[in-house]
C-alpha atoms as a PDB file:
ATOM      1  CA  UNK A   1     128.306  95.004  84.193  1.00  0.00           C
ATOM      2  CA  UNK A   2     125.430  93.721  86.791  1.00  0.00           C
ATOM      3  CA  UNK A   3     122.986  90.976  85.976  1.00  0.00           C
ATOM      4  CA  UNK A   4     120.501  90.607  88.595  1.00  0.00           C
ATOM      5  CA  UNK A   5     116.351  89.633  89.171  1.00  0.00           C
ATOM      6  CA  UNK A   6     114.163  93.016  89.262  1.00  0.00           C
ATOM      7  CA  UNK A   7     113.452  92.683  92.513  1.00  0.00           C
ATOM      8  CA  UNK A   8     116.628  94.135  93.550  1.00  0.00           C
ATOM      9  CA  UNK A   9     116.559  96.615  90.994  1.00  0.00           C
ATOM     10  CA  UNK A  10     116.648  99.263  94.508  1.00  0.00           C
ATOM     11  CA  UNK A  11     119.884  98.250  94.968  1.00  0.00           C
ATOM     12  CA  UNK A  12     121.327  99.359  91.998  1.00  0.00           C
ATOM     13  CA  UNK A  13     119.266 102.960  91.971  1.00  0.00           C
ATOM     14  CA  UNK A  14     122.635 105.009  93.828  1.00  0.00           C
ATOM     15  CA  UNK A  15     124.686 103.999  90.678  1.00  0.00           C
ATOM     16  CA  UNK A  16     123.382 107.282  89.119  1.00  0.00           C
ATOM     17  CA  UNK A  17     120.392 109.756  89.336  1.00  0.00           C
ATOM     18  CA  UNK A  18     119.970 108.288  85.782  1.00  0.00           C
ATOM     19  CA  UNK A  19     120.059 104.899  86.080  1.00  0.00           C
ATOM     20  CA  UNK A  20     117.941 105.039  88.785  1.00  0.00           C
ATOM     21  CA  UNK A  21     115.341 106.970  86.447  1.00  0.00           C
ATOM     22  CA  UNK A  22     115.769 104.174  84.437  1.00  0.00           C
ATOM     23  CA  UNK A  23     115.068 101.094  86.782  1.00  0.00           C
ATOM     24  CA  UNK A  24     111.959 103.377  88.052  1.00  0.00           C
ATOM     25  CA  UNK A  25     110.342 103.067  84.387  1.00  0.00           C
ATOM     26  CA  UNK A  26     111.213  99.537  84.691  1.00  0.00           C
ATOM     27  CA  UNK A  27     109.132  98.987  87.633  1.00  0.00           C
ATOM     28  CA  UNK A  28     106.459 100.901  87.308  1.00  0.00           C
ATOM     29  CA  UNK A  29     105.178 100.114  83.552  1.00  0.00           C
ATOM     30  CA  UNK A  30     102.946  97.806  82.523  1.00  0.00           C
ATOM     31  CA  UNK A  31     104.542  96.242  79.418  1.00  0.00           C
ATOM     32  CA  UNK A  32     101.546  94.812  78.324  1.00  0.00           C
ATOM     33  CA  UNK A  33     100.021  97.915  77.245  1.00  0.00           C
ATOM     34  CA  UNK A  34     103.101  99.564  76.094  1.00  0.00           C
ATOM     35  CA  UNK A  35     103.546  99.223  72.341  1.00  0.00           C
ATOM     36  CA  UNK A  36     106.593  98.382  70.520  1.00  0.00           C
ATOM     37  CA  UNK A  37     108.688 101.545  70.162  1.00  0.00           C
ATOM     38  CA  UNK A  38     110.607 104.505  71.928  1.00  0.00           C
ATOM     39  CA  UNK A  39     109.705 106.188  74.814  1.00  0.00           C
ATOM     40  CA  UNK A  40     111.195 109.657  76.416  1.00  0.00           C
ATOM     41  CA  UNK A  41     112.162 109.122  80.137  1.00  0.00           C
ATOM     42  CA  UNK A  42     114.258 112.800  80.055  1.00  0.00           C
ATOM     43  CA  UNK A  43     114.742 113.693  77.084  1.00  0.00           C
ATOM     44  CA  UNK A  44     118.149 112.263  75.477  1.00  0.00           C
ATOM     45  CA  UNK A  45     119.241 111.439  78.653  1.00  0.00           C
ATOM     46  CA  UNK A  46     117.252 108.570  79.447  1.00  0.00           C
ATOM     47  CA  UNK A  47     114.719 106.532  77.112  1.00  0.00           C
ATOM     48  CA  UNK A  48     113.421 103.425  76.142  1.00  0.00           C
ATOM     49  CA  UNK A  49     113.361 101.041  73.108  1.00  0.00           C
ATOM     50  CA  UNK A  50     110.282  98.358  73.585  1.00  0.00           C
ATOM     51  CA  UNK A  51     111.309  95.795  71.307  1.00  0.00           C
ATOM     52  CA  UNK A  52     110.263  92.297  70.311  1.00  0.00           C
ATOM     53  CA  UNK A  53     112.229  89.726  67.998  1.00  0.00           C
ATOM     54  CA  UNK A  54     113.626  86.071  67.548  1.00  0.00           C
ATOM     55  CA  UNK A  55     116.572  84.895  69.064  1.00  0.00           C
ATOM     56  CA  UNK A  56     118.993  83.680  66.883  1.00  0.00           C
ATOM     57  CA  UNK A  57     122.082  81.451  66.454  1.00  0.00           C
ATOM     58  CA  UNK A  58     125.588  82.930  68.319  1.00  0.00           C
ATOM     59  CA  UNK A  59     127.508  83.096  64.958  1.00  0.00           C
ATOM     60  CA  UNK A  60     124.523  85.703  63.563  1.00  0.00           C
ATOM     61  CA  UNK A  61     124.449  87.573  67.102  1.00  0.00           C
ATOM     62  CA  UNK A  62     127.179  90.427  67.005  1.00  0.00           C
ATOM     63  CA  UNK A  63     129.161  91.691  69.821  1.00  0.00           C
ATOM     64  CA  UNK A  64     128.465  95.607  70.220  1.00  0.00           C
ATOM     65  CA  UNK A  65     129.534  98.397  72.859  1.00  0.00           C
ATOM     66  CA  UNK A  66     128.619 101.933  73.125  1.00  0.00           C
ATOM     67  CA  UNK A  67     130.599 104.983  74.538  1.00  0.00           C
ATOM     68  CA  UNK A  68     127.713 107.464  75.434  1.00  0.00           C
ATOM     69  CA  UNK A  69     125.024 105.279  76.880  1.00  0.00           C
ATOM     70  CA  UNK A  70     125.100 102.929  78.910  1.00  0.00           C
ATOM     71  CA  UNK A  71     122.531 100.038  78.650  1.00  0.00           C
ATOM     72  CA  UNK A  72     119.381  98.858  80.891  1.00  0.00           C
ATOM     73  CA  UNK A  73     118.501  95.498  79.252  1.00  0.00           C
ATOM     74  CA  UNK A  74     115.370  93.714  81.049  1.00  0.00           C
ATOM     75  CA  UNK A  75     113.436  90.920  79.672  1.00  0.00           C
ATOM     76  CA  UNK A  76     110.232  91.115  80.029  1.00  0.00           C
ATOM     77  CA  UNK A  77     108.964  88.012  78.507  1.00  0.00           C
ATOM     78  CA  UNK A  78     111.221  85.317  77.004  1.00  0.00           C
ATOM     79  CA  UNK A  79     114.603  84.253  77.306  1.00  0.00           C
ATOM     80  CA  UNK A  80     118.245  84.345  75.372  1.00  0.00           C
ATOM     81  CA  UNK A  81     121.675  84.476  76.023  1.00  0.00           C
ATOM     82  CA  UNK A  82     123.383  87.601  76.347  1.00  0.00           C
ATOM     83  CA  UNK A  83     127.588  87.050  75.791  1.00  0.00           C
ATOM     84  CA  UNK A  84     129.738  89.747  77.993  1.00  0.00           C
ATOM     85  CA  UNK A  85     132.791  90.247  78.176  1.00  0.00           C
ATOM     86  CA  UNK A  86     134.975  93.569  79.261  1.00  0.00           C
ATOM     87  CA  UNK A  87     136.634  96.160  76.190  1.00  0.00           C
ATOM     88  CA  UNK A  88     139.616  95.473  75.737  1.00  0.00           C
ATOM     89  CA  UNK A  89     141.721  94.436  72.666  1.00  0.00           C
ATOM     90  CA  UNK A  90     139.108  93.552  70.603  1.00  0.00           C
ATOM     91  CA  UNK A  91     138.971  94.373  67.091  1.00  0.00           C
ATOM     92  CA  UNK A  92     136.246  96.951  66.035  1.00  0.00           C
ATOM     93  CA  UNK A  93     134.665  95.753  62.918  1.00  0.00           C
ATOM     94  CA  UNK A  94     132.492  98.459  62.485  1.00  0.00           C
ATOM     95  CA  UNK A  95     131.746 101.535  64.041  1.00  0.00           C
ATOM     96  CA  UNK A  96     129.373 104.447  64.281  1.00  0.00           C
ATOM     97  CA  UNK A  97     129.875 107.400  66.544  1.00  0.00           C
ATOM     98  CA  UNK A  98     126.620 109.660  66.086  1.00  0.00           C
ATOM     99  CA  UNK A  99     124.222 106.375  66.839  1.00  0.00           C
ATOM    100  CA  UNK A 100     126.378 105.795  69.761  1.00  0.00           C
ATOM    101  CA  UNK A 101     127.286 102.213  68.556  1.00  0.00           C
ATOM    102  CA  UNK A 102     130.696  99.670  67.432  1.00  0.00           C
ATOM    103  CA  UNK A 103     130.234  95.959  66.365  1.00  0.00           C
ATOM    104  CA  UNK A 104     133.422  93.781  67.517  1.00  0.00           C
ATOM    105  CA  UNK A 105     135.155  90.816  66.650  1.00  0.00           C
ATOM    106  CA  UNK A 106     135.895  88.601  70.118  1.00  0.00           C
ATOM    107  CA  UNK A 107     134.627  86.282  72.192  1.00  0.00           C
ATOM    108  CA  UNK A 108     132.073  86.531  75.262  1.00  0.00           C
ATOM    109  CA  UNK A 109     131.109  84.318  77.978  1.00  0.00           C
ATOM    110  CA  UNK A 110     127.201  83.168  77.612  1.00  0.00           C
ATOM    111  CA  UNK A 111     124.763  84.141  80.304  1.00  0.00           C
ATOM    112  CA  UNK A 112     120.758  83.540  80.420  1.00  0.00           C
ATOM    113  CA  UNK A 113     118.705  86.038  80.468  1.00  0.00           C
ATOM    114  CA  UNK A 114     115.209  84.970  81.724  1.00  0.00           C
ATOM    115  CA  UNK A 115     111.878  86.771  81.867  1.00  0.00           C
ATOM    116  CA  UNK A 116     112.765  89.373  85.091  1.00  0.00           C
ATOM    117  CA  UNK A 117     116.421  89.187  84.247  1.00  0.00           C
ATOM    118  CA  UNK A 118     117.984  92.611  83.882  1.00  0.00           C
ATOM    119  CA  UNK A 119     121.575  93.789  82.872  1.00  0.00           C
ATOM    120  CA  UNK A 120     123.862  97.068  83.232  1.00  0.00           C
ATOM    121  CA  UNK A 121     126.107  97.390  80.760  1.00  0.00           C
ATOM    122  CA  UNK A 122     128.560 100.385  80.848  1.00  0.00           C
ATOM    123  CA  UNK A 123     130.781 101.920  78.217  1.00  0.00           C
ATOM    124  CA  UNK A 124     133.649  99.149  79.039  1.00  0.00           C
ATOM    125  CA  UNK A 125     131.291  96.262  78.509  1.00  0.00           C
ATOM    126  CA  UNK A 126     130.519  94.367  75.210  1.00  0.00           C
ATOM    127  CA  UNK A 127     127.435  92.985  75.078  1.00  0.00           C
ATOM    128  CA  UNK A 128     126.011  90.580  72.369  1.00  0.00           C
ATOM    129  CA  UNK A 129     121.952  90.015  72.481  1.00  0.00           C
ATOM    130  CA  UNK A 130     119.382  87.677  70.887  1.00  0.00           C
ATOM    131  CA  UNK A 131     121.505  84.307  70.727  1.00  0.00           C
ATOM    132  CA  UNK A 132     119.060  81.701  70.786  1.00  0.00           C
ATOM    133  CA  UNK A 133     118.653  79.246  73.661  1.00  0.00           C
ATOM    134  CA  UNK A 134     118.873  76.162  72.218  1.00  0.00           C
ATOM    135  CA  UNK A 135     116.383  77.027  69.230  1.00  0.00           C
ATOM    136  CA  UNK A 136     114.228  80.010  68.010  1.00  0.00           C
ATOM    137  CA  UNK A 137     112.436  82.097  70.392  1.00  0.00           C
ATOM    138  CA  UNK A 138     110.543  85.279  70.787  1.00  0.00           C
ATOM    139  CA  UNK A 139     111.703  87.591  73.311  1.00  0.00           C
ATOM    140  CA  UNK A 140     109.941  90.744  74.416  1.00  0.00           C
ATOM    141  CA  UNK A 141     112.986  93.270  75.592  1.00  0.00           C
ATOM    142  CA  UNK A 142     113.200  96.891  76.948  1.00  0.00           C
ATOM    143  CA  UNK A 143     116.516  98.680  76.569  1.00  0.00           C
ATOM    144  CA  UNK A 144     116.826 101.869  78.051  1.00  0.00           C
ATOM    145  CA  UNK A 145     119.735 103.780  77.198  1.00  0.00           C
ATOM    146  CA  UNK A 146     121.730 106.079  80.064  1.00  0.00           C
ATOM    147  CA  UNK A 147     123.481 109.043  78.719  1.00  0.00           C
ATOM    148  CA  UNK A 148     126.740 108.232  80.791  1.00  0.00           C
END
């Protein structure tokens, strides 16, 4: 997993042709004129999900991982926790292999996630999204999935 600031989105771009596809649509759109909804980048390979919801309490927030894509998660406006932790013996609660997703049972380590914040998350890394500061907030949030 990376977290990291935008800005040094370049230094993540030798990762993978595709990831690097990925952080360039990061850069160069203008959220605010993109509307809520999924975007080609190439094809299946890389796209993006332009989403906007309200963070919510940790014990509603599920821990998920997915064994095809790996995720781009930047915020673009807003802020939540985002808990992390690595696969390992985790027990999968439920699990679905065409939409490339499995919801866990564990535990994760809390990390903000501010408005330029972006995270990597690879097939080994559980990620669990939209927990709530300290109360309700909105959060604006592309994903863009990697076909790993």
């Amino acid at each position: 997993m990376i977290i990291d600031t935008i800005e040094n989105s370049k230094r993540y771009a030798s990762i993978s042709e595709r990831i690097a596809l990925g952080l360039e649509y990061i850069n160069n759109s203008d959220f605010s004129k993109i509307e809520l909804g999924t975007y080609q980048i190439e094809g299946d390979d890389v796209f993006a999900m332009i989403q906007e919801y309200e963070t919510k309490p940790l014990k509603s927030c599920k821990l998920e991982g997915h064994t095809k894509y790996i995720d781009i998660q930047y915020i673009i406006s807003g802020e939540e926790h985002i808990g992390l932790v690595s696969k390992g013996t985790q027990k999968i609660l439920t699990k679905n292999d065409e939409d490339d997703y499995a919801f866990y049972e564990g535990e994760s380590t809390l990390f903000k996630f501010k408005t330029g914040t972006f995270g990597i998350f690879f097939p080994n890394d559980l990620h669990q999204p939209c927990v709530g500061l300290n109360q309700s907030s909105t959060v604006r949030k592309v994903v863009v999935k990697v076909r790993s």
